[in-house]
C-alpha atoms as a PDB file:
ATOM      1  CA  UNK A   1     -31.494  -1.911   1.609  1.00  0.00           C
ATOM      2  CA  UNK A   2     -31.748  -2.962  -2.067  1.00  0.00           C
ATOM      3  CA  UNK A   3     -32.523  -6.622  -3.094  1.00  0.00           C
ATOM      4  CA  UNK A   4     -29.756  -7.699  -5.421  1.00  0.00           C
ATOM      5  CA  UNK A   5     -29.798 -10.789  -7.929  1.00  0.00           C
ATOM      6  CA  UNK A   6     -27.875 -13.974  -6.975  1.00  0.00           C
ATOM      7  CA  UNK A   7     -25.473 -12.534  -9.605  1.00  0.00           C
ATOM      8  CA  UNK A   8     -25.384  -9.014  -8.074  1.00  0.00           C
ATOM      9  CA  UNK A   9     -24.248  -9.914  -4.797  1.00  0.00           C
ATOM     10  CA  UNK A  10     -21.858 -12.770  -6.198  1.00  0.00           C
ATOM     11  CA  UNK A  11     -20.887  -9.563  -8.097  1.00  0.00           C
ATOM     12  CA  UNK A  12     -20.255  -7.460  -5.122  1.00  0.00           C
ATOM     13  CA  UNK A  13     -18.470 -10.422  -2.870  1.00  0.00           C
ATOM     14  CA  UNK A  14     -16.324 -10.359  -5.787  1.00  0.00           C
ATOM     15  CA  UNK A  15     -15.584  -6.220  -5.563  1.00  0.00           C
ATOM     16  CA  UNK A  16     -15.128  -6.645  -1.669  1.00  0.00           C
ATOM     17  CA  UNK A  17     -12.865  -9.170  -1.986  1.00  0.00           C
ATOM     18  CA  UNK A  18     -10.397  -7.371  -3.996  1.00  0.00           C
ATOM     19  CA  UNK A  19      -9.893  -5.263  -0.846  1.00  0.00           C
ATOM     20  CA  UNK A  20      -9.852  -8.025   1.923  1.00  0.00           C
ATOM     21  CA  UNK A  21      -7.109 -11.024   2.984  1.00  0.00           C
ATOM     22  CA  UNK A  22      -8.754 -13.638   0.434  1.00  0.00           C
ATOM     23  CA  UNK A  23      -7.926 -14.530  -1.711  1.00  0.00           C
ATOM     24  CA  UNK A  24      -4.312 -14.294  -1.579  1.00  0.00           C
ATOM     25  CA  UNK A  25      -4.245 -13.873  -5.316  1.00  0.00           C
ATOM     26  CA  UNK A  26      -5.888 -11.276  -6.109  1.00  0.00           C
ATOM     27  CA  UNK A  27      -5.414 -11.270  -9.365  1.00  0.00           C
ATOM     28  CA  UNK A  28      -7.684 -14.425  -9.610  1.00  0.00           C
ATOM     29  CA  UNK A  29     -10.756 -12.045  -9.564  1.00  0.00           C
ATOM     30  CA  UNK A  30     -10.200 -10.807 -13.294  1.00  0.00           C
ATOM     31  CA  UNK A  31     -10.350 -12.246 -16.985  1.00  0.00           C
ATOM     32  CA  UNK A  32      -7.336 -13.054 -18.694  1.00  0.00           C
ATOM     33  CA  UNK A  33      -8.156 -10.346 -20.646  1.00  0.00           C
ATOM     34  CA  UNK A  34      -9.173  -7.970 -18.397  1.00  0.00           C
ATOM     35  CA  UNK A  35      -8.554  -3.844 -17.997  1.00  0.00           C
ATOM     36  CA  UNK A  36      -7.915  -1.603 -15.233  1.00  0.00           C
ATOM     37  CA  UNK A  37      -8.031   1.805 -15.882  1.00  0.00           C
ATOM     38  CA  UNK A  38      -6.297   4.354 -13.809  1.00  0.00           C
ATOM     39  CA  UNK A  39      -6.218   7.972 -13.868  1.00  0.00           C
ATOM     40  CA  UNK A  40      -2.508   8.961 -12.727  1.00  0.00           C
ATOM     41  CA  UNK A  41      -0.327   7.754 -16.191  1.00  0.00           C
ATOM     42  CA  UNK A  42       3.002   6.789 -14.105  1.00  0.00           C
ATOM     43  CA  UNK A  43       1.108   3.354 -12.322  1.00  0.00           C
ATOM     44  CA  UNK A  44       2.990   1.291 -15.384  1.00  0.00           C
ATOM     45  CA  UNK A  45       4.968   3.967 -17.485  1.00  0.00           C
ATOM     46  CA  UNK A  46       4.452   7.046 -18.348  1.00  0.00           C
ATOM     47  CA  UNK A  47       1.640   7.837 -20.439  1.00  0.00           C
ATOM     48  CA  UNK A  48      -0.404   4.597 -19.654  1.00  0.00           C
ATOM     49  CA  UNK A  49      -3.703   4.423 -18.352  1.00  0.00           C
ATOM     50  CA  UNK A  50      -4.974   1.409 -19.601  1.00  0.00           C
ATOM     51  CA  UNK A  51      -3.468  -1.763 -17.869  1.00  0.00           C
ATOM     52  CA  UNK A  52      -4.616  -4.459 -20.341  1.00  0.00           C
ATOM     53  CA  UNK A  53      -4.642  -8.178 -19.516  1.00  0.00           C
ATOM     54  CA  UNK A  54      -3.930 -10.194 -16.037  1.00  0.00           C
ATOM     55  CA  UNK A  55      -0.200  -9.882 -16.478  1.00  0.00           C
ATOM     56  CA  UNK A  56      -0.342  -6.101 -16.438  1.00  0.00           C
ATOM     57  CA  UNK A  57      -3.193  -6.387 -13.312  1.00  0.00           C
ATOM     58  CA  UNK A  58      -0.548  -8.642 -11.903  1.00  0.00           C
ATOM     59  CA  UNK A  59       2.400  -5.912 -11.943  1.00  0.00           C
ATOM     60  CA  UNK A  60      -0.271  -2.959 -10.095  1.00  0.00           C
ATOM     61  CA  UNK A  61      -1.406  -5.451  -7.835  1.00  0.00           C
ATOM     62  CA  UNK A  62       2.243  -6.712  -6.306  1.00  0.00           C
ATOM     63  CA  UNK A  63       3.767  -2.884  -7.246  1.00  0.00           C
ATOM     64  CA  UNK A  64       1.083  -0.670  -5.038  1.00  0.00           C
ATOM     65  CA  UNK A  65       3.390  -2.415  -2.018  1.00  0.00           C
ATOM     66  CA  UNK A  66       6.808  -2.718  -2.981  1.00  0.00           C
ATOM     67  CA  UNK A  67       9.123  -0.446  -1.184  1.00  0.00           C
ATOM     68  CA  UNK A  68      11.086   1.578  -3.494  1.00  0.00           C
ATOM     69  CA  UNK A  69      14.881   2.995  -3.287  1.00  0.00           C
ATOM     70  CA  UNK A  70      15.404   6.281  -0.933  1.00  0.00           C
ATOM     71  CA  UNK A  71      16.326   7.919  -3.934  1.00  0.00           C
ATOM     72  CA  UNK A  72      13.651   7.067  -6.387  1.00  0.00           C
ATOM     73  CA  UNK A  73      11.585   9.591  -5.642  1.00  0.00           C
ATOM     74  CA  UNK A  74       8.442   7.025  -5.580  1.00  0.00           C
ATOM     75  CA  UNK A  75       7.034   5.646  -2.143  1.00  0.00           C
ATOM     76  CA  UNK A  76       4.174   2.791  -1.796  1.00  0.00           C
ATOM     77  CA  UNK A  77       1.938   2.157   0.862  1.00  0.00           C
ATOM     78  CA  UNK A  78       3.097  -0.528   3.514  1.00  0.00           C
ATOM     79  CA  UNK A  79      -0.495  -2.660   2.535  1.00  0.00           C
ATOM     80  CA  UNK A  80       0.369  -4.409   5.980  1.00  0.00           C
ATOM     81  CA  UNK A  81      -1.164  -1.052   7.398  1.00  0.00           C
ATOM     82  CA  UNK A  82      -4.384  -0.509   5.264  1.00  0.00           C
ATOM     83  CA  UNK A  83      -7.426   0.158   6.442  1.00  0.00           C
ATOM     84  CA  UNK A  84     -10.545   0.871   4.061  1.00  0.00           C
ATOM     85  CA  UNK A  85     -13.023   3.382   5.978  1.00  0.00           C
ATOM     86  CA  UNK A  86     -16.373   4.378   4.724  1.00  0.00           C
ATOM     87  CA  UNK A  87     -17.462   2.041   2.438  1.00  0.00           C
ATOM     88  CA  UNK A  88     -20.575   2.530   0.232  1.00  0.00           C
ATOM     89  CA  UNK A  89     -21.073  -0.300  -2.798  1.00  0.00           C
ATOM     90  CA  UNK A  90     -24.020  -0.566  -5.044  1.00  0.00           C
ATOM     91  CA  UNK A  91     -24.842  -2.584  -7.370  1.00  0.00           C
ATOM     92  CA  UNK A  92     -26.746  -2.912 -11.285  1.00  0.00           C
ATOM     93  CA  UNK A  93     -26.557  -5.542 -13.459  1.00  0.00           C
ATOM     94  CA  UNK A  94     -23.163  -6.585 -14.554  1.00  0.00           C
ATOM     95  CA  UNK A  95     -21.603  -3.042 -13.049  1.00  0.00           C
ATOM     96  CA  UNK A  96     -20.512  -2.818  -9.184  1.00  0.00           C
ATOM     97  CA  UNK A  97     -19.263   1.072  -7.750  1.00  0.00           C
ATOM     98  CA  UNK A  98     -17.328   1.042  -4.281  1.00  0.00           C
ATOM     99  CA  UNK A  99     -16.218   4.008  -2.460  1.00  0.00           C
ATOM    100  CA  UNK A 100     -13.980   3.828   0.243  1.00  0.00           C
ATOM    101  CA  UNK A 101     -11.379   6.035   2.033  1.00  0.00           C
ATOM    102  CA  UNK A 102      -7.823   4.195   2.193  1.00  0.00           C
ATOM    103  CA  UNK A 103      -5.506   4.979   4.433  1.00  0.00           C
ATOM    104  CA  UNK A 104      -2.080   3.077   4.964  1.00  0.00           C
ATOM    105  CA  UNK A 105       1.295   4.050   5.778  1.00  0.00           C
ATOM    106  CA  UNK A 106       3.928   4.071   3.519  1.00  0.00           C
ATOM    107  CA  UNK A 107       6.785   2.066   3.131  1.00  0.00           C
ATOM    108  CA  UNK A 108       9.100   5.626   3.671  1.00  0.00           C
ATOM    109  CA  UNK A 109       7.223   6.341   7.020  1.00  0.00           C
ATOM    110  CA  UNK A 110       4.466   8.567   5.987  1.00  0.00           C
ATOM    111  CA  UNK A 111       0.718   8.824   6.466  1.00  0.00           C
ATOM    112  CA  UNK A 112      -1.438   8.582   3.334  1.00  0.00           C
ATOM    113  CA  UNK A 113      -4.760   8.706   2.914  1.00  0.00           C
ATOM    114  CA  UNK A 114      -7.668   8.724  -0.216  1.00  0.00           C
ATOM    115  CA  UNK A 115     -10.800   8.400  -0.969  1.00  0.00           C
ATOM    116  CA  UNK A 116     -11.373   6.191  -4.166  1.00  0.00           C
ATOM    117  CA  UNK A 117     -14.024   4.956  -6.340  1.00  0.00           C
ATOM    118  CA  UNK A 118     -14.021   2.059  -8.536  1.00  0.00           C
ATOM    119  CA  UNK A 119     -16.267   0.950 -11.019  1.00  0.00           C
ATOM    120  CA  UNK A 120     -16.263  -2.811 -11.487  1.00  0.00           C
ATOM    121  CA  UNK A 121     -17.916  -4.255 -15.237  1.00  0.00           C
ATOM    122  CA  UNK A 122     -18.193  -8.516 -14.296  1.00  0.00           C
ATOM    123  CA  UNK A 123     -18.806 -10.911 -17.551  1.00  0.00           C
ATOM    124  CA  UNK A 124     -20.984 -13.714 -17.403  1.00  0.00           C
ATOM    125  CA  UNK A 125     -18.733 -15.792 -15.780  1.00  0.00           C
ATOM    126  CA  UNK A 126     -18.255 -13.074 -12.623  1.00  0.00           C
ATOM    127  CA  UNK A 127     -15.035 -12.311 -13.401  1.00  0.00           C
ATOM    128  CA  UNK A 128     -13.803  -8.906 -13.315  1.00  0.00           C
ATOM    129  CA  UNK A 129     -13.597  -7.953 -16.882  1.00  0.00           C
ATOM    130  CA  UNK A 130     -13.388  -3.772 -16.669  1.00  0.00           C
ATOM    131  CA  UNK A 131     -12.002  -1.810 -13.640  1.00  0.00           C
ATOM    132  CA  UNK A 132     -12.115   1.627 -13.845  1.00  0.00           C
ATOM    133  CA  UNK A 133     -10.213   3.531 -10.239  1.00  0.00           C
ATOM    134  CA  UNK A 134     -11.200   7.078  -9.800  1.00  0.00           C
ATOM    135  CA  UNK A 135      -8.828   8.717  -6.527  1.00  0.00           C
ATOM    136  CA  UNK A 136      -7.404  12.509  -5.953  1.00  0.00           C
ATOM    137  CA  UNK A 137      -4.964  11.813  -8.359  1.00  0.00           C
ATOM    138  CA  UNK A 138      -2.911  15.045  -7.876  1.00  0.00           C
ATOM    139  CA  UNK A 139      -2.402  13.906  -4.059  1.00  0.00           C
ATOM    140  CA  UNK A 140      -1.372  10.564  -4.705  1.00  0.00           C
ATOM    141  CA  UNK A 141       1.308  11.872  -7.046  1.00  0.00           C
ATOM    142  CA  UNK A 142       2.799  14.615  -4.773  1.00  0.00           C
ATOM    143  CA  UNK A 143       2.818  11.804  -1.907  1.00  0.00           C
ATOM    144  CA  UNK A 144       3.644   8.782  -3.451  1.00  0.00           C
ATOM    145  CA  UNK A 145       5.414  10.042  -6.628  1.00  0.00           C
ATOM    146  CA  UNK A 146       6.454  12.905  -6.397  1.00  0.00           C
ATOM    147  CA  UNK A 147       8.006  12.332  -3.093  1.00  0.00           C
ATOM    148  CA  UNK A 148      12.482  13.694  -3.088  1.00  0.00           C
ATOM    149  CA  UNK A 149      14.338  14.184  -0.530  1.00  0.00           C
ATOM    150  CA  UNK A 150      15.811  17.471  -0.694  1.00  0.00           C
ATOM    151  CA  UNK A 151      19.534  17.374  -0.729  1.00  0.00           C
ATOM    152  CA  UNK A 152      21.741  20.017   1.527  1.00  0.00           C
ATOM    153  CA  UNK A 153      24.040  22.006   0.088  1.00  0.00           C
ATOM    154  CA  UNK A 154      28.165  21.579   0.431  1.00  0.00           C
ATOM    155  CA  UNK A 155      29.438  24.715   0.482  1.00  0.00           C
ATOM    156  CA  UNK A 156      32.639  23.631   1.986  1.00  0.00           C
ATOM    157  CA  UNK A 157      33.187  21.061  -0.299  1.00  0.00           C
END
């Protein structure tokens, strides 16, 4: 087992936490000016993969698990139902990496399940200043955004 700093570990409480019950605010683990980076460029908009500052990390943080309209298209995962499975996290300096597999149901009744990677950059202060989220992008998308209902035909009228 490695032997991490006193800033290292606070570090990696910090990185667990984001995942667990507390704190209720999750967004009280980041800088004001703090990004999270994410792969899939519909999170926020279209196009965006850079969520810059804490009012951005507010919106992904309440939006991964707000149900969405039938006819949307978009699901969410119920976060009532997540479990994180798995779980490696390492440490270096001011940099943290966790890998879990997340599985949840969603809000429109289906099973989902990824494995993710994140790769947390702390400032002085331990605040997360940097989060970069690596996950099967292309199966998130087809399950969570990509996600119609196909509509019967009505021949008769």
């Amino acid at each position: 087992m490695p032997q991490y700093t006193p800033e290292e570990q606070r570090n990696i409480d910090a990185a667990n936490s984001l995942f667990e019950a507390e704190p209720e605010d999750k967004s009280s683990l980041f800088a004001e000016d703090a990004v999270w980076w994410n792969g899939l460029p519909f999170v926020r908009g279209p196009g965006v993969t850079e969520h810059k500052g804490i009012d951005a990390i507010r919106d992904i943080l309440t939006g991964a698990g707000t149900p969405r309209s039938s006819n949307s298209g978009v699901d969410s995962y119920d976060l009532t139902t997540s479990t994180h499975e798995d779980v490696v996290v390492l440490a270096d300096g001011d940099y943290v990496v966790r890998q879990h597999t997340f599985r949840a149901k969603t809000h429109g009744g289906q099973d989902y399940a990824n494995v993710y990677c994140f790769v947390f950059r702390f400032n002085p202060g331990g605040k997360i200043q940097y989060l970069t989220e690596h996950w099967n992008t292309w199966h998130a998308n087809n399950v969570l955004l990509n996600n119609f209902t196909i509509e019967p035909a009505h021949p008769e009228g």
